[in-house]
Protein backbone atom coordinates (compact mmCIF):
# COMPACT_ATOMS: atom_id res chain seq x y z
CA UNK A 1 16.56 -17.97 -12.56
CA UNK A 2 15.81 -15.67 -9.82
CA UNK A 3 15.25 -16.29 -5.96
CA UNK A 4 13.16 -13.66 -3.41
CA UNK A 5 13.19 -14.75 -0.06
CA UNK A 6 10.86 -12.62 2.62
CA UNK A 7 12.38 -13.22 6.26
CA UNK A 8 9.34 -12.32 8.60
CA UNK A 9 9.44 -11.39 11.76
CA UNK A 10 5.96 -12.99 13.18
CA UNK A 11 5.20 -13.03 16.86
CA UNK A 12 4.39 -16.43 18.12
CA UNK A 13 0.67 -16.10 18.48
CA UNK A 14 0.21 -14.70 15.05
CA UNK A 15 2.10 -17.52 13.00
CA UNK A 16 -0.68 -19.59 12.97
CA UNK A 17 -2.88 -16.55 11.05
CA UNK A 18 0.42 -16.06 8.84
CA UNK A 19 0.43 -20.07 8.15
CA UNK A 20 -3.16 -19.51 7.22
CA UNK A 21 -2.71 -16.47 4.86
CA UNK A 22 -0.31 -17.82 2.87
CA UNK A 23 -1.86 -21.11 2.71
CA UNK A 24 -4.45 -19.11 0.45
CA UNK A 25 -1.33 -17.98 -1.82
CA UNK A 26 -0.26 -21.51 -2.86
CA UNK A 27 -2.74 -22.19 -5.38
CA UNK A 28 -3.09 -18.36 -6.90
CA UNK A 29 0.79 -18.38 -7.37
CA UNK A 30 0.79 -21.85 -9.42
CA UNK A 31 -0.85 -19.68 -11.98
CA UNK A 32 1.97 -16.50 -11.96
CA UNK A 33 3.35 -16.30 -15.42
CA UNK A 34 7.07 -16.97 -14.58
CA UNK A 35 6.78 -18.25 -11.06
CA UNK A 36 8.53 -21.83 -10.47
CA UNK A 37 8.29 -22.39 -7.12
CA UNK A 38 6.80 -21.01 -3.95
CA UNK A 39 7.56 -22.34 -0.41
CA UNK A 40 5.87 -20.78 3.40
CA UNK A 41 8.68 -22.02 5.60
CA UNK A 42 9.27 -22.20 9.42
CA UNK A 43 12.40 -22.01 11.01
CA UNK A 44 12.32 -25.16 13.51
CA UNK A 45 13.06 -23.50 16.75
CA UNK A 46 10.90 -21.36 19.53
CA UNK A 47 10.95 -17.42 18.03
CA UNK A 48 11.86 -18.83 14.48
CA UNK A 49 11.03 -17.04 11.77
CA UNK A 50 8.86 -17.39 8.62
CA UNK A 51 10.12 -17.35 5.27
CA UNK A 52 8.39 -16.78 2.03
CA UNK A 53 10.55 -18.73 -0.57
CA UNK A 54 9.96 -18.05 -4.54
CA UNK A 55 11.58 -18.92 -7.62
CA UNK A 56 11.48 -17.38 -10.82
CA UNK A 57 11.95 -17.96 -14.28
CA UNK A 58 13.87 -13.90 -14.49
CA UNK A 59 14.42 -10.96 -12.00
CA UNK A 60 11.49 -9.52 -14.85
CA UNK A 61 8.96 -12.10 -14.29
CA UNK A 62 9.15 -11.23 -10.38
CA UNK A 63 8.85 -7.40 -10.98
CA UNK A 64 5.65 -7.71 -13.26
CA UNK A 65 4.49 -9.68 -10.61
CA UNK A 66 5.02 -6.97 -8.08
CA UNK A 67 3.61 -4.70 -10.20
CA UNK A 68 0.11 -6.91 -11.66
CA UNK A 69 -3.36 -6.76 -10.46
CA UNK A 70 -2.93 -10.32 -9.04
CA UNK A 71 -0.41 -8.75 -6.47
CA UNK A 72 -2.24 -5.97 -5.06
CA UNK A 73 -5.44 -8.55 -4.90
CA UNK A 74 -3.18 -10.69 -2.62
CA UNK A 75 -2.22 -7.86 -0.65
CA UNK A 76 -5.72 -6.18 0.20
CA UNK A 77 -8.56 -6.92 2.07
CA UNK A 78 -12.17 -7.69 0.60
CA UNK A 79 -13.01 -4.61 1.25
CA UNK A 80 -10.17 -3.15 -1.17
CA UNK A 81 -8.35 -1.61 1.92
CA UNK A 82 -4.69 -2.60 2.25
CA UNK A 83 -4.08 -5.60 4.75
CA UNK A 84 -2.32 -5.44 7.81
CA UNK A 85 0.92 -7.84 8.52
CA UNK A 86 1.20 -9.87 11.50
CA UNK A 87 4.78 -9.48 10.77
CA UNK A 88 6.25 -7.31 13.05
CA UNK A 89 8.80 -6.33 10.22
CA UNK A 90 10.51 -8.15 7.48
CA UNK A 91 13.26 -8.52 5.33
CA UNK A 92 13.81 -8.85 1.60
CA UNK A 93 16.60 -10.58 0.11
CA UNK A 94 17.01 -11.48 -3.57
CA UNK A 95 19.45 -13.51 -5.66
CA UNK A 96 20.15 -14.50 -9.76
CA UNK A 97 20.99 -17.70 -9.39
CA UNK A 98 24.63 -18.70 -10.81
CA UNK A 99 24.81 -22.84 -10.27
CA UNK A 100 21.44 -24.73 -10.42
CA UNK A 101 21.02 -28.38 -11.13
């Protein structure tokens, strides 16, 4: 199993648009060929930030994802152009899980 965990770095008054975006991504990732799990979390204090949570079956099943159609679509605008994070930067942390139950 593999676990990719996006810390964002959201700005108050765009956490609600962030909430919203991802809120789109719950159902489209259910069908990801080797996802498990995804979680939008919030850290429960003022400034927290927002996490992205996802499980995968393999470190493999999370790079074709990066690397599929369904990715980019998630990632752009209707328009095709890329979209624009209300993050105000991020950060990217991944782990193969050793001890799961």
């Amino acid at each position: 199993m593999y676990v990719v965990m996006n810390e964002l770095h959201v700005p108050d008054e765009a956490k609600e648009t962030m909430q919203e975006r991802f809120a789109k991504s719950v159902d489209n990732m259910k069908n990801v060929a080797g996802c498990v799990d995804f979680m939008f979390l919030e850290e429960n204090e003022a400034n927290g930030n927002q996490v992205v949570f996802t499980k995968w079956e393999s470190k493999q099943h999370y790079e074709d994802w990066l690397h599929s159609e369904a990715f980019q679509k998630a990632h752009q605008n209707r328009d095709g152009s890329e979209k624009k994070s209300s993050a105000s930067s991020s950060e990217l942390k991944a782990y193969h899980v050793i001890h799961h139950f």
